[in-house]
Structures are given as C-alpha cells and as structure tokens.
PDB file of N, CA and C in Angstrom:
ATOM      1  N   UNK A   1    -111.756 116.971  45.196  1.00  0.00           N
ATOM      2  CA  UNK A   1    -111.053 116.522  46.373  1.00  0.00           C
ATOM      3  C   UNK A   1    -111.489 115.095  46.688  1.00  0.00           C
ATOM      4  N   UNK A   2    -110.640 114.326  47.129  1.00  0.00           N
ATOM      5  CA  UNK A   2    -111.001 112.702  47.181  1.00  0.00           C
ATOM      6  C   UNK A   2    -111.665 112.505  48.388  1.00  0.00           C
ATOM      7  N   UNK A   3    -112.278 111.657  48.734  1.00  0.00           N
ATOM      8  CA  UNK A   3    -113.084 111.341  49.736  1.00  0.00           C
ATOM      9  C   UNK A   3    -112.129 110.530  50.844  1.00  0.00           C
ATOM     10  N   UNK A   4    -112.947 110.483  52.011  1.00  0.00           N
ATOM     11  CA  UNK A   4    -112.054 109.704  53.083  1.00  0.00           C
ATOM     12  C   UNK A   4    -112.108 108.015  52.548  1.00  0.00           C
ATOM     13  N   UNK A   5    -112.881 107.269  51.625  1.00  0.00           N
ATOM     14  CA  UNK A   5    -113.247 106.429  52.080  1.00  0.00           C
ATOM     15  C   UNK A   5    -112.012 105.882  50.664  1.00  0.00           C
ATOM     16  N   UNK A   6    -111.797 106.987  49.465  1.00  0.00           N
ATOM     17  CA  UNK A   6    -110.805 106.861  48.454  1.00  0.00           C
ATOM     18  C   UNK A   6    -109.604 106.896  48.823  1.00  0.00           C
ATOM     19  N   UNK A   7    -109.249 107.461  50.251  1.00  0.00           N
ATOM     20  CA  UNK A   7    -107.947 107.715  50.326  1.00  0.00           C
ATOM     21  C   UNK A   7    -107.443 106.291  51.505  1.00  0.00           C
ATOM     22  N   UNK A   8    -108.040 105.840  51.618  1.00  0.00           N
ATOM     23  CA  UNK A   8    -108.019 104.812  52.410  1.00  0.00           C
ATOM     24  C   UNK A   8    -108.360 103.765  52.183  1.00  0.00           C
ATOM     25  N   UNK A   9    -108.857 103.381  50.301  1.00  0.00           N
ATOM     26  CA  UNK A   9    -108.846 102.455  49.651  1.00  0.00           C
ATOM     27  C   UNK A   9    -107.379 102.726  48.638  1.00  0.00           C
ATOM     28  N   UNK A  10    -106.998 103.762  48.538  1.00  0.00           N
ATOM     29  CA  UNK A  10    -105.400 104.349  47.734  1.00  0.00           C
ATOM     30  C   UNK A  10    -104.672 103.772  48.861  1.00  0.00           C
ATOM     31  N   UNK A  11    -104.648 103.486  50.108  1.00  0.00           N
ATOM     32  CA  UNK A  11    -103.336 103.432  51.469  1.00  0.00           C
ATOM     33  C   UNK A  11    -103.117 101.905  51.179  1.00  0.00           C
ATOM     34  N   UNK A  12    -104.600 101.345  50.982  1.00  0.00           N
ATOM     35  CA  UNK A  12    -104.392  99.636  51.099  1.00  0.00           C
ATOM     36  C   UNK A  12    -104.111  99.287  49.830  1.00  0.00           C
ATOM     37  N   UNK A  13    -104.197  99.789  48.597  1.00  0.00           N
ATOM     38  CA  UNK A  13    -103.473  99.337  47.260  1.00  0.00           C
ATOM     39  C   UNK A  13    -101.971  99.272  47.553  1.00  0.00           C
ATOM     40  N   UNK A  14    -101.361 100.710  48.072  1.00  0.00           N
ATOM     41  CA  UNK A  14    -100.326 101.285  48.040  1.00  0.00           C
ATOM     42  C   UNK A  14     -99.595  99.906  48.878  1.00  0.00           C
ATOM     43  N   UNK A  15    -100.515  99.890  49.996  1.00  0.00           N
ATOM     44  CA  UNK A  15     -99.542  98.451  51.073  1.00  0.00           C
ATOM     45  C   UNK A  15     -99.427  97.327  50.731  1.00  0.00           C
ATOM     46  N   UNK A  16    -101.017  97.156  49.257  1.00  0.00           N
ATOM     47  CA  UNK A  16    -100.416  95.517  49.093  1.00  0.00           C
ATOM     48  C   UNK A  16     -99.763  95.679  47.769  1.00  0.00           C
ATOM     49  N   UNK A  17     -99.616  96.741  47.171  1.00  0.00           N
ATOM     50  CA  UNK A  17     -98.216  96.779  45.690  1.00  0.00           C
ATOM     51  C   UNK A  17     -96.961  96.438  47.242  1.00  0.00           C
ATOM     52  N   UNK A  18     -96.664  96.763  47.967  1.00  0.00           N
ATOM     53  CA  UNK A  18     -95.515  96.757  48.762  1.00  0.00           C
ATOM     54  C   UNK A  18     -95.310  95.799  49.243  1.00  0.00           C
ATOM     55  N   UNK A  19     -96.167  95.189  49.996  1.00  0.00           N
ATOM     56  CA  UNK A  19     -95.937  93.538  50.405  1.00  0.00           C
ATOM     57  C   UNK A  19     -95.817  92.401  49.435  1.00  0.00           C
ATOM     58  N   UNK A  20     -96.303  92.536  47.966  1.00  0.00           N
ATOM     59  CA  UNK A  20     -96.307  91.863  47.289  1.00  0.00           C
ATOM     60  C   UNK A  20     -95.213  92.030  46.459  1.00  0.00           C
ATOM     61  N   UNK A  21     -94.489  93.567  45.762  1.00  0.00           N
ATOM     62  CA  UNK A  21     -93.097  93.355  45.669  1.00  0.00           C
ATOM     63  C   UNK A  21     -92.179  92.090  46.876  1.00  0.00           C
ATOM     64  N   UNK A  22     -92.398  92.977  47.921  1.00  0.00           N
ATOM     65  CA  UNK A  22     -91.251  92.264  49.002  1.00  0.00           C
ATOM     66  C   UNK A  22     -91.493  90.609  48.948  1.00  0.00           C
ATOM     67  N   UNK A  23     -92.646  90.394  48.962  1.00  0.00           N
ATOM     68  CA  UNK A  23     -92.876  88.845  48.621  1.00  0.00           C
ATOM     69  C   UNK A  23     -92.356  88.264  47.634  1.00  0.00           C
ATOM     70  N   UNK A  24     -92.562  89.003  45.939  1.00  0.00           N
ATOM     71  CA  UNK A  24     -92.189  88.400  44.857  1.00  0.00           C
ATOM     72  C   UNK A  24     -90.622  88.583  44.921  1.00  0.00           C
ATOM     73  N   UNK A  25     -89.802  89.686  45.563  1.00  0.00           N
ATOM     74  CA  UNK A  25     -88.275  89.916  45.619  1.00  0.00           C
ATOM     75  C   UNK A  25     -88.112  88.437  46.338  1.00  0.00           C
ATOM     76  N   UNK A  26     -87.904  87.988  47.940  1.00  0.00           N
ATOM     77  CA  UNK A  26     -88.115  87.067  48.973  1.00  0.00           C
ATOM     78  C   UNK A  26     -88.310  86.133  47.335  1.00  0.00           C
ATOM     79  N   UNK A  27     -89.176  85.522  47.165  1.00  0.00           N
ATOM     80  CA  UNK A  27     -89.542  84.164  46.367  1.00  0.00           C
ATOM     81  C   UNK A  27     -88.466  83.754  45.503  1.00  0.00           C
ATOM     82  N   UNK A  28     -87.920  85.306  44.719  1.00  0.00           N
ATOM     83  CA  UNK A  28     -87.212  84.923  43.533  1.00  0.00           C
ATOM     84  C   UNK A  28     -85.582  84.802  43.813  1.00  0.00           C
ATOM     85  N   UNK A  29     -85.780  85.519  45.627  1.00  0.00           N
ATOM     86  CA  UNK A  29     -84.486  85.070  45.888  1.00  0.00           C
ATOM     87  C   UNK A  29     -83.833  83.770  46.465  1.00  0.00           C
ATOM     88  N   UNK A  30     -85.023  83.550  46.667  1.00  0.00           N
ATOM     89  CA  UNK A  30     -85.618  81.852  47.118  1.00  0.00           C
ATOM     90  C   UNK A  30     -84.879  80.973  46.268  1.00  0.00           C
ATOM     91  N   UNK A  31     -85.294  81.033  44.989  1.00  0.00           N
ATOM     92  CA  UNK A  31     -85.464  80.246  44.158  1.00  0.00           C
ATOM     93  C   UNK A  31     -84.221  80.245  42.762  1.00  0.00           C
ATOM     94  N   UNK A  32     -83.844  81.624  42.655  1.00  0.00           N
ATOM     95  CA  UNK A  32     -82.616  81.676  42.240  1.00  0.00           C
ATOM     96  C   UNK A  32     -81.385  80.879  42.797  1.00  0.00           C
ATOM     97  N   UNK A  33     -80.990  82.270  43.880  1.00  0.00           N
ATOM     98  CA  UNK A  33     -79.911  81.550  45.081  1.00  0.00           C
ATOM     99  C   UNK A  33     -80.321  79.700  45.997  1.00  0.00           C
ATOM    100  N   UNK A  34     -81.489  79.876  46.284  1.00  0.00           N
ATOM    101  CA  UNK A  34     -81.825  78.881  46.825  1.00  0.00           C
ATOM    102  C   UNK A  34     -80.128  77.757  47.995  1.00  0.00           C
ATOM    103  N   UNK A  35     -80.732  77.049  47.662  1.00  0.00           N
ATOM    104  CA  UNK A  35     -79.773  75.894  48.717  1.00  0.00           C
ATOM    105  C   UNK A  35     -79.326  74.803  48.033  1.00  0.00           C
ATOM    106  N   UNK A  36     -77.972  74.837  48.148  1.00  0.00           N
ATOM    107  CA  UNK A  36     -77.113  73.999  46.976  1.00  0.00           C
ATOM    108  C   UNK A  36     -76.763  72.950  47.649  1.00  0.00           C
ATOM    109  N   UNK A  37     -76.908  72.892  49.331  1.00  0.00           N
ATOM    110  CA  UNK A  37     -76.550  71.459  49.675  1.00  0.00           C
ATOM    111  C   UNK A  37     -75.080  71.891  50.208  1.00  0.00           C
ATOM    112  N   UNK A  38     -74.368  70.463  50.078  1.00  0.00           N
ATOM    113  CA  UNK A  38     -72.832  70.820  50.736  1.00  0.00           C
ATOM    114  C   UNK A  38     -72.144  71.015  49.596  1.00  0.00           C
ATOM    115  N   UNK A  39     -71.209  71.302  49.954  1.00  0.00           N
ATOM    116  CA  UNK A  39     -70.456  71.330  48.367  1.00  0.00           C
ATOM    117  C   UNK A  39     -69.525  70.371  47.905  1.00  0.00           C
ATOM    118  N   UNK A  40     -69.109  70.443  46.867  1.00  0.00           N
ATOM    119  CA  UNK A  40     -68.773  69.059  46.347  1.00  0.00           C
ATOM    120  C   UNK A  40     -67.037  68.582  46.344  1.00  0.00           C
ATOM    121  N   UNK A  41     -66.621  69.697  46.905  1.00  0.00           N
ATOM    122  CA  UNK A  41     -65.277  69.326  46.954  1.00  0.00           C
ATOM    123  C   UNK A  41     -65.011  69.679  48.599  1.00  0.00           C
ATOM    124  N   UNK A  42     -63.424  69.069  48.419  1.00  0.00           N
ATOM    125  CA  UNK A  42     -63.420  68.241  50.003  1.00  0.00           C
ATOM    126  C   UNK A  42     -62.051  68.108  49.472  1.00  0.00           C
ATOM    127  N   UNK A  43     -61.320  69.050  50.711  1.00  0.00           N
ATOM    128  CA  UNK A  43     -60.014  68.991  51.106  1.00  0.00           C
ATOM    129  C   UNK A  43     -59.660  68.228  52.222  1.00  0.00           C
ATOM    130  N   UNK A  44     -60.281  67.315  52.426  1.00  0.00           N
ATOM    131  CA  UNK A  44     -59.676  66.371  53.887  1.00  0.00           C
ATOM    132  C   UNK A  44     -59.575  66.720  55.252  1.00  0.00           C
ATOM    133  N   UNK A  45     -58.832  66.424  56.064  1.00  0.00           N
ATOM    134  CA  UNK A  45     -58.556  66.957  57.746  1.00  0.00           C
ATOM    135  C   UNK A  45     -57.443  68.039  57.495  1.00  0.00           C
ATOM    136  N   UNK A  46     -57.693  69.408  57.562  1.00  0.00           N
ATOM    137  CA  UNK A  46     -57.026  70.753  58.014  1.00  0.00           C
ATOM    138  C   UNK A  46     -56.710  70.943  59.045  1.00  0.00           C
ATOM    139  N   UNK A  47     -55.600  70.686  59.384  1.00  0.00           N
ATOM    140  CA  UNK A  47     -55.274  71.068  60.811  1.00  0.00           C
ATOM    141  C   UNK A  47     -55.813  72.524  61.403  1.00  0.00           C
ATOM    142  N   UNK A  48     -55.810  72.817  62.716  1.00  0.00           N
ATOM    143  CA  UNK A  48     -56.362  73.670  63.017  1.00  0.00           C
ATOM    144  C   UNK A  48     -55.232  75.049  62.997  1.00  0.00           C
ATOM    145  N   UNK A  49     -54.157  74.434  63.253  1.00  0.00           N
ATOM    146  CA  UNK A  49     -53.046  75.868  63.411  1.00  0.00           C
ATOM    147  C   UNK A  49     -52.018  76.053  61.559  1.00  0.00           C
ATOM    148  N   UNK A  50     -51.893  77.235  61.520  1.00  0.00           N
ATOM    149  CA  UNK A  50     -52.139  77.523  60.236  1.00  0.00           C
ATOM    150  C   UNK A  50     -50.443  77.037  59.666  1.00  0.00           C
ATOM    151  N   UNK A  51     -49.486  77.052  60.716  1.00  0.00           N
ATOM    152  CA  UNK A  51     -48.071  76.826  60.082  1.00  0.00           C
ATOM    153  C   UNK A  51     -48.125  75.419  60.046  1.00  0.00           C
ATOM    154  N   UNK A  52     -49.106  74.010  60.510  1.00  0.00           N
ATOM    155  CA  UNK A  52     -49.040  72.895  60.473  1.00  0.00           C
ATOM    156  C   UNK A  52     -49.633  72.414  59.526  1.00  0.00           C
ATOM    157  N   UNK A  53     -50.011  73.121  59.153  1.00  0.00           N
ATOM    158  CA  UNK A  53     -51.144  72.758  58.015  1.00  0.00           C
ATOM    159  C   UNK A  53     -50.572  72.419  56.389  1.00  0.00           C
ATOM    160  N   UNK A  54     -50.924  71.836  55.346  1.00  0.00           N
ATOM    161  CA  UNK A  54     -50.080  71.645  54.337  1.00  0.00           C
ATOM    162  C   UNK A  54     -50.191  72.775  53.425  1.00  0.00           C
ATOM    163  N   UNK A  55     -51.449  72.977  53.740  1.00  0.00           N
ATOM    164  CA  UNK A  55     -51.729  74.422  52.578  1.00  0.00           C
ATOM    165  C   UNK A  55     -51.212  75.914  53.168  1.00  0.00           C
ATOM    166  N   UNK A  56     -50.204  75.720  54.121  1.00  0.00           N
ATOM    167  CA  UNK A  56     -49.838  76.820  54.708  1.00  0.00           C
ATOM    168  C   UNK A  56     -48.862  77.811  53.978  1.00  0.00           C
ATOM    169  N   UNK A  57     -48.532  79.112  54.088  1.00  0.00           N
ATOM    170  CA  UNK A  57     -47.914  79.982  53.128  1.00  0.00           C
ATOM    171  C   UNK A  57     -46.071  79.688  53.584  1.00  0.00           C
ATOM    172  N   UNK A  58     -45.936  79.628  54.604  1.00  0.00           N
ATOM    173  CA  UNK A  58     -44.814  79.712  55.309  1.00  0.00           C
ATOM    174  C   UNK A  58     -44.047  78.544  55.205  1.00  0.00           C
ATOM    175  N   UNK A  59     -42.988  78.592  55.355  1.00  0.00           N
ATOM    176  CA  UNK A  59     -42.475  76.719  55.602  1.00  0.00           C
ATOM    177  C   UNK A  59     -42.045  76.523  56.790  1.00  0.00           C
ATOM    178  N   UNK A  60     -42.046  75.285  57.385  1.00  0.00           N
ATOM    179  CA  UNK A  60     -42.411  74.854  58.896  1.00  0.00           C
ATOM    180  C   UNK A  60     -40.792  75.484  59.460  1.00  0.00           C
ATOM    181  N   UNK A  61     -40.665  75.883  60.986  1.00  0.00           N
ATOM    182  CA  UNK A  61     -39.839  76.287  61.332  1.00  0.00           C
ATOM    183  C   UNK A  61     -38.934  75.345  62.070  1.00  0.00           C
ATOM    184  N   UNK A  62     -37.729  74.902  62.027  1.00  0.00           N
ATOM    185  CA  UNK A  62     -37.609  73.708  62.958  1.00  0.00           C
ATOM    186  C   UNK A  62     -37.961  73.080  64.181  1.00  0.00           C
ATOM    187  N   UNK A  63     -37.010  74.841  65.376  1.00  0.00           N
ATOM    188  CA  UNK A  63     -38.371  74.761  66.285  1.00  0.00           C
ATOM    189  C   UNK A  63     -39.051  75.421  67.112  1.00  0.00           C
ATOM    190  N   UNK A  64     -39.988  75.202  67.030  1.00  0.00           N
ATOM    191  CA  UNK A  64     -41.318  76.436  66.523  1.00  0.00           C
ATOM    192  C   UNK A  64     -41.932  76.955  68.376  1.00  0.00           C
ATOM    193  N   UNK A  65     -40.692  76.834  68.918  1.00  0.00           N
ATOM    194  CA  UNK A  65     -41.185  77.291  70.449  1.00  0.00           C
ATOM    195  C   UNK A  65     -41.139  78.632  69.991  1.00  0.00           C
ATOM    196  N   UNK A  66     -41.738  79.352  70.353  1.00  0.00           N
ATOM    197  CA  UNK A  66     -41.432  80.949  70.850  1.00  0.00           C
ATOM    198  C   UNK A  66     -40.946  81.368  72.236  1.00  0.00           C
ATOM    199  N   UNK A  67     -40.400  80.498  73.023  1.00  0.00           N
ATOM    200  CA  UNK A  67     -39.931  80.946  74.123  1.00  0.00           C
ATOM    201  C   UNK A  67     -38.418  80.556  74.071  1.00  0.00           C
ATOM    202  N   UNK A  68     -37.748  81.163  74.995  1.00  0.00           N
ATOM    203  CA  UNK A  68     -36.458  81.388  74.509  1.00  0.00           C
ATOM    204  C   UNK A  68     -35.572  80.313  75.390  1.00  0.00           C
ATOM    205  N   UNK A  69     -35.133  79.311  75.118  1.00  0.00           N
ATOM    206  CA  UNK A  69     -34.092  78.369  75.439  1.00  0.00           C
ATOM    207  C   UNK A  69     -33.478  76.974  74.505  1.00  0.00           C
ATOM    208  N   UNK A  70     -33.373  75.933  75.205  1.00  0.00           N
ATOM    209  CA  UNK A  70     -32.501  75.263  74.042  1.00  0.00           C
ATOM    210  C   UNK A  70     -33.191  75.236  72.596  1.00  0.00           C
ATOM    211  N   UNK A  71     -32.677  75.299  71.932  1.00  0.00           N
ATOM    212  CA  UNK A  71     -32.950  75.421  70.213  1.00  0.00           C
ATOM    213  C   UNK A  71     -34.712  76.429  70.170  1.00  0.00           C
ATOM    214  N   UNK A  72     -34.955  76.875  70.630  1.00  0.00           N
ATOM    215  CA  UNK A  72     -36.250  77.745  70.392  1.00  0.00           C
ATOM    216  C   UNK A  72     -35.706  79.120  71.277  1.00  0.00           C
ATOM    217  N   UNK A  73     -34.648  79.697  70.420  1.00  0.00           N
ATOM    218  CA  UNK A  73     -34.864  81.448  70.883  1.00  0.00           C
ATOM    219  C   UNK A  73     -35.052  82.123  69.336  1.00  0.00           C
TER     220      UNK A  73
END
C-alpha cells in the first residue's frame, strides 16, 4: 500500500504532466497559427448598405424607396 507522502508526490507529477501539456499545446498554438499581421489584399471603400455596394448580388432598383408614392410603391 503506498504511503501518504507517495501519493502526494504521484498528485504533483500528475499536475505538472498537465500544466505542461496545456503549456506545450498554448506554445505550439502560438507559434503555428501565430499573427499574420493585416492581410494583404484590399478591396477599397465598401459601402455600408449591401444593394449600393458594387459587389452586391442584386442589381440596383431604380427607386429604392420602400414607401409607397411617386415612383417608389
């Protein structure tokens, strides 16, 4: 039967195999993924609303009120 003083030198192995995985995981994700900076391409000024925009799916509507009177019903 193990002693108190073995089972409580087994708890602190056990915690630093565990902190030291989580450390070496953390480092290598560090250093893999790491920080690439900005990126290197650059689409210009995007308008903020999505049918004005050039890269938009839709084509522009003439006119684009949604409320209902002259030429916007």
């Amino acid at each position: 039967m193990k002693t108190l003083d073995e089972s409580v030198f087994a708890t602190w192995i056990f915690i630093f195999i565990l902190t030291s995985a989580f450390a070496l995981t953390s480092f290598l994700s560090y250093t893999v993924i790491g920080d690439a900076g900005p990126p290197t391409w650059r689409y210009g000024v995007v308008q903020d609303v999505p049918g004005e925009s050039p890269y938009a799916i839709y084509p522009q509507v003439p006119y684009p009120q949604h409320v209902k009177g002259a030429k916007g019903e």
